[in-house]
C-alpha atoms as a PDB file:
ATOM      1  CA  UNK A   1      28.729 -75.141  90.425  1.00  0.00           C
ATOM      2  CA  UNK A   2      27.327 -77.670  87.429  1.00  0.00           C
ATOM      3  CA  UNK A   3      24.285 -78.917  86.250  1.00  0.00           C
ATOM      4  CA  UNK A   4      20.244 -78.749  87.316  1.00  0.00           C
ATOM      5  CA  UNK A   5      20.172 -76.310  89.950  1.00  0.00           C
ATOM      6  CA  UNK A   6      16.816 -75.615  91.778  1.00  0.00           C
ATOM      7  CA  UNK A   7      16.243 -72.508  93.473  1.00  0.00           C
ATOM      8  CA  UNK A   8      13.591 -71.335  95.700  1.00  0.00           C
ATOM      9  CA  UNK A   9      12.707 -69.264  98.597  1.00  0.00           C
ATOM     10  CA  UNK A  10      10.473 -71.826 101.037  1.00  0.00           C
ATOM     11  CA  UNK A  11       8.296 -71.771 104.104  1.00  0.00           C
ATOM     12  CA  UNK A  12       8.706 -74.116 107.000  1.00  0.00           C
ATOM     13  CA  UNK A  13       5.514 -75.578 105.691  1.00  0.00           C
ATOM     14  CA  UNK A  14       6.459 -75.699 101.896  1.00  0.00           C
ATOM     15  CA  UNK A  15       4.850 -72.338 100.902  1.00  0.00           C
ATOM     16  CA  UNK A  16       6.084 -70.840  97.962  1.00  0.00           C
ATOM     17  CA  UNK A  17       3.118 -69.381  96.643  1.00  0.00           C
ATOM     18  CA  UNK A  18       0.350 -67.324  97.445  1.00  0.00           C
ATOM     19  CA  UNK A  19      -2.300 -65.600  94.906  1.00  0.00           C
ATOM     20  CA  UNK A  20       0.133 -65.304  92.361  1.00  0.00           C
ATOM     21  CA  UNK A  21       3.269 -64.066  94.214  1.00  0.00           C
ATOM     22  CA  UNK A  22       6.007 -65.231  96.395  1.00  0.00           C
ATOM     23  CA  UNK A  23       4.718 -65.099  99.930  1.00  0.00           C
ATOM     24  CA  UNK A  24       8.371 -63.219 101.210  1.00  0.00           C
ATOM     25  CA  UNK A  25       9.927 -60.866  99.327  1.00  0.00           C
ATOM     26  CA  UNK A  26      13.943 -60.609 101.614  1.00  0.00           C
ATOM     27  CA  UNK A  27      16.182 -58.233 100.316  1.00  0.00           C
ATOM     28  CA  UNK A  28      19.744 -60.613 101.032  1.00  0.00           C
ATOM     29  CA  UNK A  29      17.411 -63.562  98.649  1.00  0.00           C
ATOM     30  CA  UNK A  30      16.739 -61.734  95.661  1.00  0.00           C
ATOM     31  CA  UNK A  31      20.529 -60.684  96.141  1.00  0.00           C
ATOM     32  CA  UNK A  32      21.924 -64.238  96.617  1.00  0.00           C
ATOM     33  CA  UNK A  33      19.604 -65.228  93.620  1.00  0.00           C
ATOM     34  CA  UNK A  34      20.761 -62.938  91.412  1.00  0.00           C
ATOM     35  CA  UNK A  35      24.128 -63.676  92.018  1.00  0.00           C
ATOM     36  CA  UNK A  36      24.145 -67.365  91.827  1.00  0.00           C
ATOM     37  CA  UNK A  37      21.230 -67.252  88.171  1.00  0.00           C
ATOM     38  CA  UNK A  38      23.546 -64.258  86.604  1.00  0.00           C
ATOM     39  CA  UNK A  39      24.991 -65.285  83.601  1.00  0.00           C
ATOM     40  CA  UNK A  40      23.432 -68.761  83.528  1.00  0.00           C
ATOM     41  CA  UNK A  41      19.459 -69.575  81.712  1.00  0.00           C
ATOM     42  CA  UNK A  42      17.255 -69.823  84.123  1.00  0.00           C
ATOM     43  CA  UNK A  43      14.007 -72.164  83.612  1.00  0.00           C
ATOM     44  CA  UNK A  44      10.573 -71.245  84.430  1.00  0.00           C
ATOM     45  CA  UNK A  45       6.851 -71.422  84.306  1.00  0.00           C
ATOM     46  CA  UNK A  46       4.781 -69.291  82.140  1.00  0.00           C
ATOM     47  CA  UNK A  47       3.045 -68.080  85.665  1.00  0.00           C
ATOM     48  CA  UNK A  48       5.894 -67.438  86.899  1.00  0.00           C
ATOM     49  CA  UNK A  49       7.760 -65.597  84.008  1.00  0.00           C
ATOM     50  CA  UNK A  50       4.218 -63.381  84.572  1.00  0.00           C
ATOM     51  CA  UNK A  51       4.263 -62.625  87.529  1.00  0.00           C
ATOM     52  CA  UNK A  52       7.726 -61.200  86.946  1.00  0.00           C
ATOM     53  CA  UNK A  53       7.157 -57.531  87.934  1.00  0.00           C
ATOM     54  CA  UNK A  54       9.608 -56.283  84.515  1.00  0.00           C
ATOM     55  CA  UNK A  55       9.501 -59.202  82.503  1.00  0.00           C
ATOM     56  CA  UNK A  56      12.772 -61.386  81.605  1.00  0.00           C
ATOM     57  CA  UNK A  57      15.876 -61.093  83.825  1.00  0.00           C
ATOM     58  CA  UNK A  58      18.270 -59.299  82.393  1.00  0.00           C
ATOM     59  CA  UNK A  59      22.056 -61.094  82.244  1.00  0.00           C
ATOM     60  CA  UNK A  60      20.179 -64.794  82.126  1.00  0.00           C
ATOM     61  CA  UNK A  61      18.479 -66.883  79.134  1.00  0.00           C
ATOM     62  CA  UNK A  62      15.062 -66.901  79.785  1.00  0.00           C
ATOM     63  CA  UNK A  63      13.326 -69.847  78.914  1.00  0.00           C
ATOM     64  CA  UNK A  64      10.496 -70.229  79.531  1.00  0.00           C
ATOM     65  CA  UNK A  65       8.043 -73.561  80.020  1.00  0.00           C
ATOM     66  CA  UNK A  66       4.038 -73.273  78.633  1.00  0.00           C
ATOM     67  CA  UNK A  67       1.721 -75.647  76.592  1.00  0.00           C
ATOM     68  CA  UNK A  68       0.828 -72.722  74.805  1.00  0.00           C
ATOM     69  CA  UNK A  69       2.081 -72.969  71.388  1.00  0.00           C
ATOM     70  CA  UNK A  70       0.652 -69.593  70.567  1.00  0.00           C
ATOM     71  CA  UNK A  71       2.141 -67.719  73.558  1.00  0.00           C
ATOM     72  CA  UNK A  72       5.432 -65.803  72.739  1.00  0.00           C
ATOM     73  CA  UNK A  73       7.704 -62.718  74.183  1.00  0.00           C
ATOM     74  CA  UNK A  74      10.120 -61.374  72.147  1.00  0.00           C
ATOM     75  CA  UNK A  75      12.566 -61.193  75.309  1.00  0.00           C
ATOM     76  CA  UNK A  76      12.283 -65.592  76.178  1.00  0.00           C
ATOM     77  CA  UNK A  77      12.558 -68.208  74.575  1.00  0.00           C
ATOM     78  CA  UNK A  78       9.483 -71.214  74.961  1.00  0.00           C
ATOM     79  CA  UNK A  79       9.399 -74.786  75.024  1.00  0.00           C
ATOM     80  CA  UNK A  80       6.433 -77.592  76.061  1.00  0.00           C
ATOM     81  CA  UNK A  81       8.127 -79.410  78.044  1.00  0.00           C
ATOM     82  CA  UNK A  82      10.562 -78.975  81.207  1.00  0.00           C
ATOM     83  CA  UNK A  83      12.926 -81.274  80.204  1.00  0.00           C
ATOM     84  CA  UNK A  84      13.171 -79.979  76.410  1.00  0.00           C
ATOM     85  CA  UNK A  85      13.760 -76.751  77.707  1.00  0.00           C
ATOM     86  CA  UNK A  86      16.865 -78.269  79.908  1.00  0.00           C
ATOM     87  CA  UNK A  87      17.686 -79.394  76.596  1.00  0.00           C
ATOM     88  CA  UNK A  88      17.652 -76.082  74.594  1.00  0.00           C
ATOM     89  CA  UNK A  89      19.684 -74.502  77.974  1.00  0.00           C
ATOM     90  CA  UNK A  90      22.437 -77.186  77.556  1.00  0.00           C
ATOM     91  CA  UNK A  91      23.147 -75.617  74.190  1.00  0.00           C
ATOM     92  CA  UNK A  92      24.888 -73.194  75.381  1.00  0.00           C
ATOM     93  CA  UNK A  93      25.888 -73.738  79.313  1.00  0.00           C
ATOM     94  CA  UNK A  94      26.374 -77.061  81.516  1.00  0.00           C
ATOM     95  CA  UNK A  95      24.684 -74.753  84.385  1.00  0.00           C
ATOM     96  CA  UNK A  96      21.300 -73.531  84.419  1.00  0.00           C
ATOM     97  CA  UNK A  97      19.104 -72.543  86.989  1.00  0.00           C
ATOM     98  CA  UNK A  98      14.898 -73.436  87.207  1.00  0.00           C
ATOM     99  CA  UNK A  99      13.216 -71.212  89.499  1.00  0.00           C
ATOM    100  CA  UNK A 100       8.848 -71.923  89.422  1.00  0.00           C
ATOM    101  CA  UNK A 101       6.635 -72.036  89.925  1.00  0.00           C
ATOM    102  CA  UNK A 102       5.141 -75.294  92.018  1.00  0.00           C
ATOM    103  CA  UNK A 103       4.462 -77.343  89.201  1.00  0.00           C
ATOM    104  CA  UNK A 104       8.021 -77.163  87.621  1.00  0.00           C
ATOM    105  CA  UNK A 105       9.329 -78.055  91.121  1.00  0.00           C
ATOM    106  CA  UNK A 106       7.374 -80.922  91.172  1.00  0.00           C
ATOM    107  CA  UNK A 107       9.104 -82.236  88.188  1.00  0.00           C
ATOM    108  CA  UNK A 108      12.109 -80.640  88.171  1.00  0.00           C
ATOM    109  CA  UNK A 109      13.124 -82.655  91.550  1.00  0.00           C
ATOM    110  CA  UNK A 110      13.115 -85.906  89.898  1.00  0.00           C
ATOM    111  CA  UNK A 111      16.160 -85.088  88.276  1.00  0.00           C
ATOM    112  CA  UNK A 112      17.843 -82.055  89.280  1.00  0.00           C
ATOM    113  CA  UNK A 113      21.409 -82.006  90.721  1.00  0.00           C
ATOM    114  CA  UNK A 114      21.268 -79.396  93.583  1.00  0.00           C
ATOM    115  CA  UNK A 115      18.817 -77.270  95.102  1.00  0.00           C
ATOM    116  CA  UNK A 116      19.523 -73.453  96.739  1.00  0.00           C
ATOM    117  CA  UNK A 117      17.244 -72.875  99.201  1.00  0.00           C
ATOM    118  CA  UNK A 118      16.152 -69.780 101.362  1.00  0.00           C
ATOM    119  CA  UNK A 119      14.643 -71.674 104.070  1.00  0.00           C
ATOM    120  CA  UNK A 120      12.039 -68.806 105.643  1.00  0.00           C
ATOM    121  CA  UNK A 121      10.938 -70.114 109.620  1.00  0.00           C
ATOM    122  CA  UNK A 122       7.321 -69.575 108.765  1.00  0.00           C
ATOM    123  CA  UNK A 123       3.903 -70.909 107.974  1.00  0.00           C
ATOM    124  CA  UNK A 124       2.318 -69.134 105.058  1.00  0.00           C
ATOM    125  CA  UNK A 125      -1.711 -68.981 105.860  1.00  0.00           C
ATOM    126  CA  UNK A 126      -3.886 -69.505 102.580  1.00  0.00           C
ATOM    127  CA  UNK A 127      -0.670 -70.490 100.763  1.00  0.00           C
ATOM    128  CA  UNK A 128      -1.800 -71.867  97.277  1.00  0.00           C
ATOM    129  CA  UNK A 129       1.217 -73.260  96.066  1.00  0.00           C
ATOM    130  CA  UNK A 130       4.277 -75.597  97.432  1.00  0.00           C
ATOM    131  CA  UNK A 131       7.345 -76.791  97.288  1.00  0.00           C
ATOM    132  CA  UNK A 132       8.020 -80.788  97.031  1.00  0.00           C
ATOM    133  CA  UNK A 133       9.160 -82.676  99.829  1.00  0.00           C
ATOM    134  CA  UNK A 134      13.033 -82.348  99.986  1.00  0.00           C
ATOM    135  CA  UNK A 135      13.249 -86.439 100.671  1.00  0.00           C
ATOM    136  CA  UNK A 136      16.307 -87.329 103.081  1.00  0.00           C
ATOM    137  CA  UNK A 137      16.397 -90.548 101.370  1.00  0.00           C
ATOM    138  CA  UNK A 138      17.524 -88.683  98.118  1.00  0.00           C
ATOM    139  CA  UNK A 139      19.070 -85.432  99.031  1.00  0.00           C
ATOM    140  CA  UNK A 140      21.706 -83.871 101.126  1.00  0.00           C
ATOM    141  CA  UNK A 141      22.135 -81.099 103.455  1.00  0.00           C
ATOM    142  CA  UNK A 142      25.545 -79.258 101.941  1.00  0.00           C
ATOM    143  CA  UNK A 143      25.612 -76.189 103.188  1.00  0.00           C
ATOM    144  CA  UNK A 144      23.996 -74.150 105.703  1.00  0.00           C
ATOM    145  CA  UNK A 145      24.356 -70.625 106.562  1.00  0.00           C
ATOM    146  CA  UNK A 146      23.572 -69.429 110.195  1.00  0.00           C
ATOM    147  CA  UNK A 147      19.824 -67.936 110.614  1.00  0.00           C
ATOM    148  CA  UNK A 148      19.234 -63.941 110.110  1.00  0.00           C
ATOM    149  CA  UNK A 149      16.421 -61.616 110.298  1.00  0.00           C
ATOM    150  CA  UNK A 150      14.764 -59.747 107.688  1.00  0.00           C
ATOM    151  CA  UNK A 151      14.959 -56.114 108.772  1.00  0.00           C
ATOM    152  CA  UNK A 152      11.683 -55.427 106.362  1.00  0.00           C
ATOM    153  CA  UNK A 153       9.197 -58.763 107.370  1.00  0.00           C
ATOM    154  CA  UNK A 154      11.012 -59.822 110.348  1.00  0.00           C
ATOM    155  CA  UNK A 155      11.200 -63.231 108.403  1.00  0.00           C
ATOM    156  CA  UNK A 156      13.486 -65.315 110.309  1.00  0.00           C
ATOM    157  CA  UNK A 157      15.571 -67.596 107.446  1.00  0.00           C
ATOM    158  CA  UNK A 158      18.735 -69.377 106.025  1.00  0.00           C
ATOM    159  CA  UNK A 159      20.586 -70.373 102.892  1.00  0.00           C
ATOM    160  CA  UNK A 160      20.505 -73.752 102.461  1.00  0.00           C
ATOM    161  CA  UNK A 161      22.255 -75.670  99.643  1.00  0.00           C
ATOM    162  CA  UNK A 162      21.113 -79.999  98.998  1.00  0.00           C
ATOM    163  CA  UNK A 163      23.195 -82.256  96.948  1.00  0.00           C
ATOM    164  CA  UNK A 164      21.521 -85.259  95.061  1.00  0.00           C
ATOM    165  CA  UNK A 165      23.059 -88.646  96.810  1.00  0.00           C
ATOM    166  CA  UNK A 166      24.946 -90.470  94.577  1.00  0.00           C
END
């Protein structure tokens, strides 16, 4: 594992978001996210670092993206800009992690190396926020796992991991 790594949990209709929260919430995705973002910075959104339920993630960097210059946590570090804060992660590790919200997907896609996917077999009704378009043209089907059911939701879903084509 190297570089820009993307990682999301997604609808079948690009869902990601919905009033301020994660429309799924499957046990086996926080556990897979966890252990792939553990030891590594992970990037994020000032919404998103918010809407974290406990604040920064312990074992990771947090760093964390917002245009406002005023806005601080002792536990994160901040930067303006997505791609200055892939800067300040490269300081100290070749692999770092951005995970939201929908506006640092949007950009983060341009130029990221790989994206981990929990690919949820669901519309999300009233979603307000979504994932970019995983273009066959640029990206890669990898990996796979087979389909499994949340016990919880009954959320029907799969690990999916895309390469960037050369």
């Amino acid at each position: 594992m190297s570089g820009i790594n993307v990682i999301a949990i997604v609808a079948r209709d690009g869902a990601i978001g919905k009033d301020g929260d994660q429309p799924f919430h499957i046990r086996d995705d926080f556990r897979r996210f966890k252990e792939l973002t553990l030891g590594h910075p992970i990037i994020m959104g000032r919404k998103t670092f918010e809407a974290l339920p406990e604040g920064a993630l312990p074992g990771r960097r947090n760093i964390v993206v917002t245009r406002q210059f005023e806005w601080h946590r002792d536990d994160v570090e901040t930067s303006p800009t997505l791609r200055s804060a892939v800067v300040l992660a490269c300081e100290t590790d070749t692999v770092m992690f951005i995970i939201g919200g929908g506006e640092i997907y949007n950009q983060a896609i341009e130029f990221a190396d790989r994206l981990y996917l929990t690919e949820v077999d669901a519309a999300v009704e009233d979603a307000d926020t979504f994932f970019p378009e995983v273009d066959p043209q640029l990206w890669e089907l990898t990996s796979a796992s087979e389909h499994f059911t949340d016990p919880r939701s009954g959320a029907r879903y799969r690990f999916a991991e895309y390469n960037r084509k050369k």
